[in-house]
N, C-alpha and C. Protein backbone atom coordinates (compact mmCIF):
# COMPACT_ATOMS: atom_id res chain seq x y z
N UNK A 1 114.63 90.24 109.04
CA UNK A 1 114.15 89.95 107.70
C UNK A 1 115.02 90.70 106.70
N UNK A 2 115.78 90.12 105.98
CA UNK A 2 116.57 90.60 105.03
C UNK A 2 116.24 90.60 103.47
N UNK A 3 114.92 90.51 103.29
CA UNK A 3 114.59 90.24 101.62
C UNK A 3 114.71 91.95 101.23
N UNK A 4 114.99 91.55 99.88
CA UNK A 4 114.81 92.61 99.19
C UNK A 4 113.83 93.36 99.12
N UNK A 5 113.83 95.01 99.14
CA UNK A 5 112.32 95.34 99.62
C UNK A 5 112.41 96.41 98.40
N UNK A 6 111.44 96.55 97.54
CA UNK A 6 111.63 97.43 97.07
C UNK A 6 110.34 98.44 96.90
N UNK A 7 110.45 99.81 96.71
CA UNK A 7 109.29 101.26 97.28
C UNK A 7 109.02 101.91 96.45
N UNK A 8 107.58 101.40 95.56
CA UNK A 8 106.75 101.90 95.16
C UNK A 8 106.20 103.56 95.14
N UNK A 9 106.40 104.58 94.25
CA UNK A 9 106.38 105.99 95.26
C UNK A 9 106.43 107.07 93.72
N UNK A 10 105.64 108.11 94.17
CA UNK A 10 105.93 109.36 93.61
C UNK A 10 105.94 110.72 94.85
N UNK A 11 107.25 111.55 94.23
CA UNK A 11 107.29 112.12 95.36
C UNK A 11 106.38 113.05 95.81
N UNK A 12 105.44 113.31 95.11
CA UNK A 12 104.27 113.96 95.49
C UNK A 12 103.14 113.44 95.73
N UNK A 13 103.10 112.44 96.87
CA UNK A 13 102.14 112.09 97.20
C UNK A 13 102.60 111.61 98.42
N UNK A 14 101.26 110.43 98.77
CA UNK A 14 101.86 110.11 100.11
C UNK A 14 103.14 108.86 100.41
N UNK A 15 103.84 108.98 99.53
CA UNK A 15 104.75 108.04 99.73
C UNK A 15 105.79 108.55 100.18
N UNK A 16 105.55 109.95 100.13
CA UNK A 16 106.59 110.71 101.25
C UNK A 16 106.40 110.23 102.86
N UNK A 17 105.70 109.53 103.07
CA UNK A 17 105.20 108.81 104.56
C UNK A 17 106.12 108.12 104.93
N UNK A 18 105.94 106.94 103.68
CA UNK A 18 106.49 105.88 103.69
C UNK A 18 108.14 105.96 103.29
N UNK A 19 108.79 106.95 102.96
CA UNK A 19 110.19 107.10 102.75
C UNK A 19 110.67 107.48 104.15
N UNK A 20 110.03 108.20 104.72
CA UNK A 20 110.32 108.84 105.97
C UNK A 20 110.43 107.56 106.78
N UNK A 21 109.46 106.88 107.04
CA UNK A 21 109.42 105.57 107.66
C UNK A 21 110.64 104.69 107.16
N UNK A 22 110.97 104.19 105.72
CA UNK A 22 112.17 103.27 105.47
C UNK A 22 113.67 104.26 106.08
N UNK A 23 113.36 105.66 106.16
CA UNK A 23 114.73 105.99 106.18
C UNK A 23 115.05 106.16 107.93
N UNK A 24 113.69 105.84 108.83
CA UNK A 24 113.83 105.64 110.31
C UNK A 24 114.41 103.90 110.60
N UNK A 25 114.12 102.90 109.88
CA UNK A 25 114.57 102.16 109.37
C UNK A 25 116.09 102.01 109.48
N UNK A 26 116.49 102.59 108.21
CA UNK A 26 117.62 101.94 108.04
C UNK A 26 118.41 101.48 107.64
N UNK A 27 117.65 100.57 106.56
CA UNK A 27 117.34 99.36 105.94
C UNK A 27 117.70 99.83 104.03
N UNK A 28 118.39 98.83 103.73
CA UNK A 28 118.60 98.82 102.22
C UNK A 28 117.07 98.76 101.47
N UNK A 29 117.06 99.74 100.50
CA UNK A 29 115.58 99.35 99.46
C UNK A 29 115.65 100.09 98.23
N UNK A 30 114.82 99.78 97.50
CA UNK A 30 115.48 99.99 96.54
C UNK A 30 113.88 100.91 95.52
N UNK A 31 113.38 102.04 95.22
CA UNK A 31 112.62 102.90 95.01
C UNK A 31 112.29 102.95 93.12
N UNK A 32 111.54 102.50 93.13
CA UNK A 32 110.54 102.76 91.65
C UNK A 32 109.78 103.74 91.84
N UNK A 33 110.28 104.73 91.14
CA UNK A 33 109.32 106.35 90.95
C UNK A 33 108.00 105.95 90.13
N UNK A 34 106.87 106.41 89.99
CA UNK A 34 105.80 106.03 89.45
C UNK A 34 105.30 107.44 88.74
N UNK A 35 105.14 107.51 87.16
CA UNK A 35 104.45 109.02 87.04
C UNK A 35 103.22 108.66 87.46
N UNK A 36 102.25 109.92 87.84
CA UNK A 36 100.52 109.76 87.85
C UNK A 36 100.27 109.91 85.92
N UNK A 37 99.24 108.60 85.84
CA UNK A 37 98.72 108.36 84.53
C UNK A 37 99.37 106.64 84.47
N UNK A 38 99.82 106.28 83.30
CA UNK A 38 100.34 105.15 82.89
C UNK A 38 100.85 104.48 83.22
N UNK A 39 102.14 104.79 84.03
CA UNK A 39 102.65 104.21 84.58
C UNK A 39 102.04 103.39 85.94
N UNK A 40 101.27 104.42 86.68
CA UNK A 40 100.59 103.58 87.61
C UNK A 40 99.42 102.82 87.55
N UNK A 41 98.89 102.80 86.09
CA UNK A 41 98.11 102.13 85.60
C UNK A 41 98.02 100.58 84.97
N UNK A 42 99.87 100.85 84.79
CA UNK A 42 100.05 99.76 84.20
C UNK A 42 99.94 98.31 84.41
N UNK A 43 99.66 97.24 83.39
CA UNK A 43 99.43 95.66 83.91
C UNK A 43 100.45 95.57 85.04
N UNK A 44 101.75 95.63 84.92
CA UNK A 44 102.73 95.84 85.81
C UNK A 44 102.59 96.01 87.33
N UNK A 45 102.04 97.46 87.06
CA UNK A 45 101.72 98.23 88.37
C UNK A 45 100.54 97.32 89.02
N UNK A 46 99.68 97.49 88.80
CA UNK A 46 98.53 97.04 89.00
C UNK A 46 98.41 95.50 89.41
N UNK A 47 99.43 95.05 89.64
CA UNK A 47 99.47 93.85 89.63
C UNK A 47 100.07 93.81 91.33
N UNK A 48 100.90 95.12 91.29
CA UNK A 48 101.23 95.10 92.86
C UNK A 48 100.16 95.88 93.50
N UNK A 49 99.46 96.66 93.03
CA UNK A 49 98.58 97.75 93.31
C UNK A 49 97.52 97.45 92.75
N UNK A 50 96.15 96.77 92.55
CA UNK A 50 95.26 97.50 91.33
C UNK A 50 94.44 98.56 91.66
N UNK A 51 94.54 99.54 92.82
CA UNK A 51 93.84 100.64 92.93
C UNK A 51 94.65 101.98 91.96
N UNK A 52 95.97 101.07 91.70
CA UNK A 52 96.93 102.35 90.52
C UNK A 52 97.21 103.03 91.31
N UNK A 53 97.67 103.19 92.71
CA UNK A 53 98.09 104.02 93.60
C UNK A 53 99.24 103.76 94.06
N UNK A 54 100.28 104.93 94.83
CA UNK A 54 101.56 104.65 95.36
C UNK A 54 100.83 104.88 96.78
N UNK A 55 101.59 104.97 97.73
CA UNK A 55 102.73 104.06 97.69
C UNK A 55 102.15 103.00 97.72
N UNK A 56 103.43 101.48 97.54
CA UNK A 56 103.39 100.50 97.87
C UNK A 56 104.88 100.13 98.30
N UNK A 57 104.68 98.63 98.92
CA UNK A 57 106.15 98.09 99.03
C UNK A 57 106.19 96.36 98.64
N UNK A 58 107.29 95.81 98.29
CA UNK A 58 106.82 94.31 98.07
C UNK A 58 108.44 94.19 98.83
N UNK A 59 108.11 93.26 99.54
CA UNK A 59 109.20 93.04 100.71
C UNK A 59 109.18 91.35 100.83
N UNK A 60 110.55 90.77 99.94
CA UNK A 60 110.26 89.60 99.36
C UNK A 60 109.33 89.08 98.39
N UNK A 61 108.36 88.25 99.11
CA UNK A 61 106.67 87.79 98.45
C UNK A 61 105.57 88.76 99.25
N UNK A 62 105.89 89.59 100.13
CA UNK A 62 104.94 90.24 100.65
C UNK A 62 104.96 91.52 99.68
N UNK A 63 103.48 91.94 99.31
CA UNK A 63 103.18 93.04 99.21
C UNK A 63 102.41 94.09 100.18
N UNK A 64 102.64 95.26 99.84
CA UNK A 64 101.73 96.08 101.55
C UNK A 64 101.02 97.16 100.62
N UNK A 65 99.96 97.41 100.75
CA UNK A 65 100.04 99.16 100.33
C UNK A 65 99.42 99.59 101.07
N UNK A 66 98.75 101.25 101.27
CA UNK A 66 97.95 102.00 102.23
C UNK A 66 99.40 102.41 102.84
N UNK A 67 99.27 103.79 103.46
CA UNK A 67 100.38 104.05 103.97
C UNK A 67 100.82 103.52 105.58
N UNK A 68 99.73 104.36 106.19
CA UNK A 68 99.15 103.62 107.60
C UNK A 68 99.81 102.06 107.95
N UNK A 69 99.10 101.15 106.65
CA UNK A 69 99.36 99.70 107.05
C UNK A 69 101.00 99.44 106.45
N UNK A 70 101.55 100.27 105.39
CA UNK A 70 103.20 99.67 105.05
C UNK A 70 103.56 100.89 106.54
N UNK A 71 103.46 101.01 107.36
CA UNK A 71 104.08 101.77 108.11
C UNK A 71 104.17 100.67 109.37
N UNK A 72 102.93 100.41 109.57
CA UNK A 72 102.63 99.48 111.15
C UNK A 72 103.19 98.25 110.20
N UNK A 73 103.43 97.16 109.45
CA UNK A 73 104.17 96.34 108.91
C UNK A 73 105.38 97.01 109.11
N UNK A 74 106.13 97.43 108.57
CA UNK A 74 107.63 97.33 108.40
C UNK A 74 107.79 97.88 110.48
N UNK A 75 107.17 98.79 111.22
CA UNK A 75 107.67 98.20 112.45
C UNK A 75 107.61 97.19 112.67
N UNK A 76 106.91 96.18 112.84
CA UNK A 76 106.95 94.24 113.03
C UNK A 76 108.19 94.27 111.96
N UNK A 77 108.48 94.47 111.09
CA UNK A 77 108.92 93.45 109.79
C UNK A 77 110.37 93.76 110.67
N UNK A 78 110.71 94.95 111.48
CA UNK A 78 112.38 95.19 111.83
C UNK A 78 112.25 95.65 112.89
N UNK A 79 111.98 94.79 113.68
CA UNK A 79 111.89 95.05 115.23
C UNK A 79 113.02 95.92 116.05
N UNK A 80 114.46 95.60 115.13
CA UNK A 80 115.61 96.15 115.88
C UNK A 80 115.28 97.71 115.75
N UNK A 81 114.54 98.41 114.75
CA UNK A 81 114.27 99.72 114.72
C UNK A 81 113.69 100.38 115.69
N UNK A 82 112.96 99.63 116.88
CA UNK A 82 112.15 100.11 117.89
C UNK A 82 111.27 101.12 117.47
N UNK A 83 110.48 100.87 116.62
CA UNK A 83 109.39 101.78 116.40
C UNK A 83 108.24 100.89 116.49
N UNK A 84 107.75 100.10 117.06
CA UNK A 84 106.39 99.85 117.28
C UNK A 84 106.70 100.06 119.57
N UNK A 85 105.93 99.93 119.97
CA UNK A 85 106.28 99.41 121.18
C UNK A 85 105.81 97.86 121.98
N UNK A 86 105.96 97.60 122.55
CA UNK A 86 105.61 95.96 123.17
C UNK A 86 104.15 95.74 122.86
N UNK A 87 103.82 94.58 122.46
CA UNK A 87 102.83 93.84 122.77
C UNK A 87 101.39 94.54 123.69
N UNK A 88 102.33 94.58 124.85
CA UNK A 88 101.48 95.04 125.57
C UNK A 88 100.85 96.37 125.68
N UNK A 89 101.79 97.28 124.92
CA UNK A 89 101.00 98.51 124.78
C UNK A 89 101.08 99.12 123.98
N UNK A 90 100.08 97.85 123.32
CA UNK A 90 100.33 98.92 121.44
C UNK A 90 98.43 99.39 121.46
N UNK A 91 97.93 99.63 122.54
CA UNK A 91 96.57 100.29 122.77
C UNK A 91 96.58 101.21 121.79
N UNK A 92 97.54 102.41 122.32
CA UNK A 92 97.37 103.56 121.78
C UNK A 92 97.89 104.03 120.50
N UNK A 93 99.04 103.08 120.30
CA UNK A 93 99.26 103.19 119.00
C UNK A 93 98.91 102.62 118.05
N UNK A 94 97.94 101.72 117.86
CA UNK A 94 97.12 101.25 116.97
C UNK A 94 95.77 102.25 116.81
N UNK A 95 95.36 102.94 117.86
CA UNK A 95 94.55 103.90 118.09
C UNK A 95 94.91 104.89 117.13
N UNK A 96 95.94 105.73 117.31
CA UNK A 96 96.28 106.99 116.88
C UNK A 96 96.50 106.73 115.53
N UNK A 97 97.23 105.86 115.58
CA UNK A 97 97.67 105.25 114.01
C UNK A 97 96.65 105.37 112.75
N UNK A 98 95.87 104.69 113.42
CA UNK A 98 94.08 104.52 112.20
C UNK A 98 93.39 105.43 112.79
N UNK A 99 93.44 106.33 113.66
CA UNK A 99 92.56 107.42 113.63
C UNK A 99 93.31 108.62 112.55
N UNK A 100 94.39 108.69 112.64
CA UNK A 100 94.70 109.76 111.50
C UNK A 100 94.04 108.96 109.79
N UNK A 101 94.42 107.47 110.21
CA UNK A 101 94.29 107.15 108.41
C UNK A 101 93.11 106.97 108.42
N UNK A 102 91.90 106.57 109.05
CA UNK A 102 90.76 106.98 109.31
C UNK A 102 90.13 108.27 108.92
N UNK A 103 89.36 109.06 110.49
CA UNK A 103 88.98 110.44 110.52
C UNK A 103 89.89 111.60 110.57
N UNK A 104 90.64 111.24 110.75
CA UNK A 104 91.43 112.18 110.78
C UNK A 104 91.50 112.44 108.66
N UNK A 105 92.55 112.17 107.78
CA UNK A 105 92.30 111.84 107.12
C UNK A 105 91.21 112.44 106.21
N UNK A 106 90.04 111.68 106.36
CA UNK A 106 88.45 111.86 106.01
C UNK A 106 88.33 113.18 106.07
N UNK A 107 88.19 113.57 107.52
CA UNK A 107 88.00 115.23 107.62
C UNK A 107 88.56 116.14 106.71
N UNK A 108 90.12 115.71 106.58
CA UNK A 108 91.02 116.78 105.82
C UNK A 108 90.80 116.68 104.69
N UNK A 109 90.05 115.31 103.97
CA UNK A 109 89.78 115.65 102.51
C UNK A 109 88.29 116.14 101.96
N UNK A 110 87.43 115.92 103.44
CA UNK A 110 86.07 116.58 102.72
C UNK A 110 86.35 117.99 103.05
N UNK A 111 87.31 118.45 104.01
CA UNK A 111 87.62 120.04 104.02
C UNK A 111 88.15 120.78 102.81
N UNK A 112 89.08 119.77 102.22
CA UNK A 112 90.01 120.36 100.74
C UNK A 112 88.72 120.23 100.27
N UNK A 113 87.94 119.70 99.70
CA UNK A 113 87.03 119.66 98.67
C UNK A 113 85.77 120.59 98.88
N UNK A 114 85.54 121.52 100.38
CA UNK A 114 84.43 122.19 100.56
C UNK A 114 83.38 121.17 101.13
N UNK A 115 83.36 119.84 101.71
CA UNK A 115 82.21 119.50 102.33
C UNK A 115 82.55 119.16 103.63
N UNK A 116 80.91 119.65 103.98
CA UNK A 116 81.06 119.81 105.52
C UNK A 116 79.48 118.96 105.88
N UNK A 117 79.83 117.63 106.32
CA UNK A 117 78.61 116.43 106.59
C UNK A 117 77.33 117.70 107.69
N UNK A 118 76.04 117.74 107.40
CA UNK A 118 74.96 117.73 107.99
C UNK A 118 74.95 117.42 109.68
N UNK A 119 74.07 117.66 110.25
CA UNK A 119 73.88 116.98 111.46
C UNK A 119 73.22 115.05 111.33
N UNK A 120 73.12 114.75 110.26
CA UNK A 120 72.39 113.99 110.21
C UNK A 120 73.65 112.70 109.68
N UNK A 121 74.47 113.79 108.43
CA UNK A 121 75.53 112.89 108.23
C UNK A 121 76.44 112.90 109.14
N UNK A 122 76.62 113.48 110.20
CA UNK A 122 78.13 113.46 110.81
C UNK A 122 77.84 112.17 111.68
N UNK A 123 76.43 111.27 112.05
CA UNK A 123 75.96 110.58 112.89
C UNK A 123 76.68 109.05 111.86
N UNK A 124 76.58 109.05 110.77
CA UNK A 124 76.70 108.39 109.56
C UNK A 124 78.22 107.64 109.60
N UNK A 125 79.23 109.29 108.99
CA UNK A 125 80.47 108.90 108.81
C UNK A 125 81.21 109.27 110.11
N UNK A 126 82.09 108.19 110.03
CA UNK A 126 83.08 107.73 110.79
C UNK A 126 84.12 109.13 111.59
N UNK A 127 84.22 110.59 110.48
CA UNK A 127 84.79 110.80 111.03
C UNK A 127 84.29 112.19 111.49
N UNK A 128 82.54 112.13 111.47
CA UNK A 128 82.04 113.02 112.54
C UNK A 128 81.84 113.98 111.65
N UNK A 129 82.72 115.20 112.23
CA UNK A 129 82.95 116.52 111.86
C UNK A 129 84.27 117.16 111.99
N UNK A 130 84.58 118.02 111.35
CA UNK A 130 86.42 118.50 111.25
C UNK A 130 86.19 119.15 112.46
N UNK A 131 85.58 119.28 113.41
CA UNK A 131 86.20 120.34 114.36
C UNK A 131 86.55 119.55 116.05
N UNK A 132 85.22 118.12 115.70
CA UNK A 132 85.26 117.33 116.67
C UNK A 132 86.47 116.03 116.22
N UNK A 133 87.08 116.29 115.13
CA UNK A 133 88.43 115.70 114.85
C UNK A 133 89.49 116.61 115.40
N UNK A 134 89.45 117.53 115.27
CA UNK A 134 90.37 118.77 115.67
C UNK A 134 91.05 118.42 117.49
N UNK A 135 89.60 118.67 117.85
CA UNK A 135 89.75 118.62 119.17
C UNK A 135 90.31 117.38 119.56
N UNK A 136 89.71 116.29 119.05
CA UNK A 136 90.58 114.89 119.73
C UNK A 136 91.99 114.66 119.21
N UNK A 137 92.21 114.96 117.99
CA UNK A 137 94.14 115.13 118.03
C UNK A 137 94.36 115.92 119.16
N UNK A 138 93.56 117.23 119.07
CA UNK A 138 94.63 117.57 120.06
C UNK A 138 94.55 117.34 121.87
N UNK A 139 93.49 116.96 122.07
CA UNK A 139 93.46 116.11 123.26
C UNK A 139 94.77 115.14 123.78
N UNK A 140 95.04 114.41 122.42
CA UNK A 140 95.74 113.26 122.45
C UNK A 140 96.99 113.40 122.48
N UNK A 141 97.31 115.10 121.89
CA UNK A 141 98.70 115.55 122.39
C UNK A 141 99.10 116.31 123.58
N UNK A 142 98.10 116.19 124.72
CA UNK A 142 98.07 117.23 125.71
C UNK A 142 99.20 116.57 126.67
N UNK A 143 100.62 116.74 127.05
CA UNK A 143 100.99 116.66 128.20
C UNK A 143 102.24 115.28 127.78
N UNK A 144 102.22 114.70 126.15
CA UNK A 144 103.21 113.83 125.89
C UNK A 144 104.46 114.15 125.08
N UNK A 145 105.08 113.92 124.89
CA UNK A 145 106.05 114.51 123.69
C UNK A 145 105.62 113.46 122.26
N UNK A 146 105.20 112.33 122.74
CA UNK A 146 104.98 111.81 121.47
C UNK A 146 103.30 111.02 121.40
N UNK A 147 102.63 110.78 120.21
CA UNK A 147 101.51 110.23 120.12
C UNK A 147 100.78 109.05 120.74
N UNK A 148 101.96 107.74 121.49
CA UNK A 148 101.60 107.05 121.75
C UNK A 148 102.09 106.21 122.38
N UNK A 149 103.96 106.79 122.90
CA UNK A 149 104.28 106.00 123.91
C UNK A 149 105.19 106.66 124.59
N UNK A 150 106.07 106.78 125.30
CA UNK A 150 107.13 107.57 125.76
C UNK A 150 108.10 107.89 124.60
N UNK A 151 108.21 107.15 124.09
CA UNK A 151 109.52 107.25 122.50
C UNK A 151 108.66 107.40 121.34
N UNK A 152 109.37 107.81 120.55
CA UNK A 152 109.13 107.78 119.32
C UNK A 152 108.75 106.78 118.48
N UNK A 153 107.55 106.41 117.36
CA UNK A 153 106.79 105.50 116.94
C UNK A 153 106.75 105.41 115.52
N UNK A 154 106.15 104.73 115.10
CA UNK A 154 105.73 104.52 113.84
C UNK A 154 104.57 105.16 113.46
N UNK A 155 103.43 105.31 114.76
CA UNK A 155 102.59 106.28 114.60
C UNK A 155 103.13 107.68 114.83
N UNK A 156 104.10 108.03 115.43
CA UNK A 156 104.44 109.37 115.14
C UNK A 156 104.83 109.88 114.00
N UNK A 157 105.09 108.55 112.91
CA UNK A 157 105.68 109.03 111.53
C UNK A 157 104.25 109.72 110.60
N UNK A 158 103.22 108.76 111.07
CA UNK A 158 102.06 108.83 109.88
C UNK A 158 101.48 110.01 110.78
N UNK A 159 101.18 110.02 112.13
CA UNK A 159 100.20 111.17 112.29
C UNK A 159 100.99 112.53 112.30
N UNK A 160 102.00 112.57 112.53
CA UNK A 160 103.33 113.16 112.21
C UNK A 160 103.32 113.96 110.65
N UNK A 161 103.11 113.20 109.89
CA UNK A 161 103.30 113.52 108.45
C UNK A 161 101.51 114.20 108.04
N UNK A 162 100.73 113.44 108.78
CA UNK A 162 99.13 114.34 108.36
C UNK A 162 99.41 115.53 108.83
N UNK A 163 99.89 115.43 110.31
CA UNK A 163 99.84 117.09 111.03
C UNK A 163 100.39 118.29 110.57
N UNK A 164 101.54 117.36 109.60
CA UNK A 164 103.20 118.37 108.79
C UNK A 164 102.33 118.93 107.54
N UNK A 165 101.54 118.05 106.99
CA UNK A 165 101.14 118.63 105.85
C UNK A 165 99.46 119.11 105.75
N UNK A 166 98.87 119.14 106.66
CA UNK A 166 98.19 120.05 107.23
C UNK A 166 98.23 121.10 107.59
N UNK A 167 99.26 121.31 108.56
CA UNK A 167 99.35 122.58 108.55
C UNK A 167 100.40 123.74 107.31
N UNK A 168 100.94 123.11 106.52
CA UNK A 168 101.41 123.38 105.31
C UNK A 168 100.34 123.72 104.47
N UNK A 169 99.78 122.97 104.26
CA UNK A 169 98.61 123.09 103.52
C UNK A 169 97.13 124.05 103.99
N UNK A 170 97.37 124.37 105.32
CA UNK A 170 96.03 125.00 105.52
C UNK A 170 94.84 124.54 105.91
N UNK A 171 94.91 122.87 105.63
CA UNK A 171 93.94 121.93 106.55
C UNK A 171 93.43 121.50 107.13
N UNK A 172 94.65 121.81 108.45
CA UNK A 172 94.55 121.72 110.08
C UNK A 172 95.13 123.03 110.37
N UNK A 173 93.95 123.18 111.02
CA UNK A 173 94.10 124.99 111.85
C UNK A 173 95.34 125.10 112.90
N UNK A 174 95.98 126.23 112.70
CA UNK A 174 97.12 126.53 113.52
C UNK A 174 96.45 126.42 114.89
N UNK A 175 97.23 125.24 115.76
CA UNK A 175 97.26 125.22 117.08
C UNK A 175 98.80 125.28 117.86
N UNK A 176 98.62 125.97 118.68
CA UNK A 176 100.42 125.55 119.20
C UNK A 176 100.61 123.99 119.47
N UNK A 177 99.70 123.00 119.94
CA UNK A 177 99.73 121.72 120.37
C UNK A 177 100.17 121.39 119.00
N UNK A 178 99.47 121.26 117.81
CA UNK A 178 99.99 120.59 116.77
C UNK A 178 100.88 121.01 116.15
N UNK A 179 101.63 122.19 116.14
CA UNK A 179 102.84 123.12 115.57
C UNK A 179 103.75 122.65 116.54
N UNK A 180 103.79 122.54 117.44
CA UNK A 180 104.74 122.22 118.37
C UNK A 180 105.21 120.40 118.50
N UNK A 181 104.34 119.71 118.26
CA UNK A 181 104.59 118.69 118.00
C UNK A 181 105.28 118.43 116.82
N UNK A 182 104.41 119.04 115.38
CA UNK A 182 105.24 118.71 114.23
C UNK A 182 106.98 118.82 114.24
N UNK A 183 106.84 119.99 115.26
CA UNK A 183 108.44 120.20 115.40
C UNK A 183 109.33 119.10 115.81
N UNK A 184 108.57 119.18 116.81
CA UNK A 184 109.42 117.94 117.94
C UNK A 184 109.75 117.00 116.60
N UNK A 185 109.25 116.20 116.11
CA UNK A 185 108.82 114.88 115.45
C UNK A 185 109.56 115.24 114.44
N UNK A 186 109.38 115.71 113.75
CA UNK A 186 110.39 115.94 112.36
C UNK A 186 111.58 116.43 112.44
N UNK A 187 112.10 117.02 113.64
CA UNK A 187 113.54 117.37 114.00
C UNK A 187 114.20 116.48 113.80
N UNK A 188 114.04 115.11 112.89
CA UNK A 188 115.44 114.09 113.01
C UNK A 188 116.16 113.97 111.85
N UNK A 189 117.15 113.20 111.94
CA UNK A 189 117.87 112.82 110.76
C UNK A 189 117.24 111.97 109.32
N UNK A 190 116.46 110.97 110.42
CA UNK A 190 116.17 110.14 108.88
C UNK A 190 114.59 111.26 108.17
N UNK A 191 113.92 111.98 108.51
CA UNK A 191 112.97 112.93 108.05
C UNK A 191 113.80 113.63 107.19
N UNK A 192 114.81 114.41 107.97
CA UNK A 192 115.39 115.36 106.97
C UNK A 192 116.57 114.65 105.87
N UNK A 193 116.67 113.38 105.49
CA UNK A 193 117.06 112.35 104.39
C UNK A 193 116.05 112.48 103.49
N UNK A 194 114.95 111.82 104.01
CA UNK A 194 113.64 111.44 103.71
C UNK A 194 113.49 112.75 102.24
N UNK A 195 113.07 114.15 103.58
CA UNK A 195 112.67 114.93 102.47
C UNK A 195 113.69 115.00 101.78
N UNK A 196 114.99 115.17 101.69
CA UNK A 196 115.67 115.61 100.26
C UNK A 196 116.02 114.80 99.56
N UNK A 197 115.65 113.50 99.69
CA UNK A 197 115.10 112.59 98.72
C UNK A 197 114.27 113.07 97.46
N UNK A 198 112.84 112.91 98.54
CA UNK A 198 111.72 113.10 97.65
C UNK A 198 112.13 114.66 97.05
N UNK A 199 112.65 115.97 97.59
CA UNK A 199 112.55 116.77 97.05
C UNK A 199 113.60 116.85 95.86
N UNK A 200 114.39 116.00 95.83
CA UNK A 200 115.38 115.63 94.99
C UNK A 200 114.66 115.16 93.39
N UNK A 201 113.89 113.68 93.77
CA UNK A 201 113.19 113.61 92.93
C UNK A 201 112.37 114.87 92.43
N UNK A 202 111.49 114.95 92.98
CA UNK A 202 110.41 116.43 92.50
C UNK A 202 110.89 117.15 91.38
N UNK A 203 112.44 117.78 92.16
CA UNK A 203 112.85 118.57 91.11
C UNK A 203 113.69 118.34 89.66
N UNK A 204 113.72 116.91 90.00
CA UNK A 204 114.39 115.90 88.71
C UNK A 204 113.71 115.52 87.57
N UNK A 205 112.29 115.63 88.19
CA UNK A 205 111.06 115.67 86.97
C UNK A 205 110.43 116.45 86.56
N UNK A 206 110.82 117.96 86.50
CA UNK A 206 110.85 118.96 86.23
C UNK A 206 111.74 119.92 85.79
């Protein structure tokens, strides 16, 4: 698929996901910075977006947003990238994938904000409790080098990027399983593009 794709994004947010992902890729595209306020508000914007949120991508007539879903799209959209895996065993990586953008996710933002669901709510929402999220990431990294197949994924980018900025942030509790992974995973070339991209920008608007 060769249409023009162009990436919706401010570098402080999560469209740092999705840069990381185009630059595992490959692939020519072409990046509209978005300030928070107006700009992402705009008839314009909103027309690719109306939640007024980055990222997005419009790839030809397709539009994508959510990070999770422009991530699992553009593996299908460029198969030669080998980041989804076969048909047949995309079990686990459809699993891991929407469990970070899911509970995983969920947890880490009712933690930033100070809430912690009841016994009554954790039965409720989806993603339980932060500690019984805790434990199943790291279950899920016991004994693989990567999240969901022998190689490297598209879900290793997104749960990859929760785990990176989790533990940056203080979110997700220091474990060696998830420190040790972040390593593995972000040791590459197109990540370390990725960030001095976005950190490029950052410091360009300031």
């Amino acid at each position: 698929m060769t249409d023009a794709l162009i990436f919706y994004t401010n570098p402080m947010s999560r469209g740092r996901i999705v840069r990381w992902m185009l630059e595992e890729l490959g692939i020519p595209y072409r990046t509209e910075l978005l300030d928070y306020g107006e700009a992402m508000k705009s008839p314009e914007y909103l027309a690719i977006n109306p939640m007024g949120k980055v990222p997005a991508i419009l790839h030809g007539g397709t539009i994508v947003t959510e990070s999770a879903a422009i991530c699992a799209y553009l593996a299908d959209a460029f198969p030669d990238a080998g980041l989804a895996p076969t048909p047949q065993s995309r079990g686990a990586y459809y699993r891991w994938l929407f469990f970070a953008a899911g509970p995983l996710e969920a947890a880490l933002m009712n933690r930033s904000m100070g809430v912690e669901p009841d016994a009554r709510q954790r039965i409720q929402v989806g993603c339980g409790d932060y500690a019984s999220v805790m434990d199943t990431l790291a279950r899920a990294l016991v004994g693989g080098s990567f999240i969901a197949d022998e190689r490297f994924t598209a879900a290793d980018v997104y749960v990859g990027s929760q785990i990176g900025w989790g533990l940056q942030s203080g979110m997700i509790e220091e474990r060696e399983l998830f420190r040790d992974y972040w390593v593995r995973v972000s040791d590459r070339d197109a990540y370390r593009r990725a960030a001095a991209l976005d950190d490029e920008a950052m410091n360009a608007a300031h």
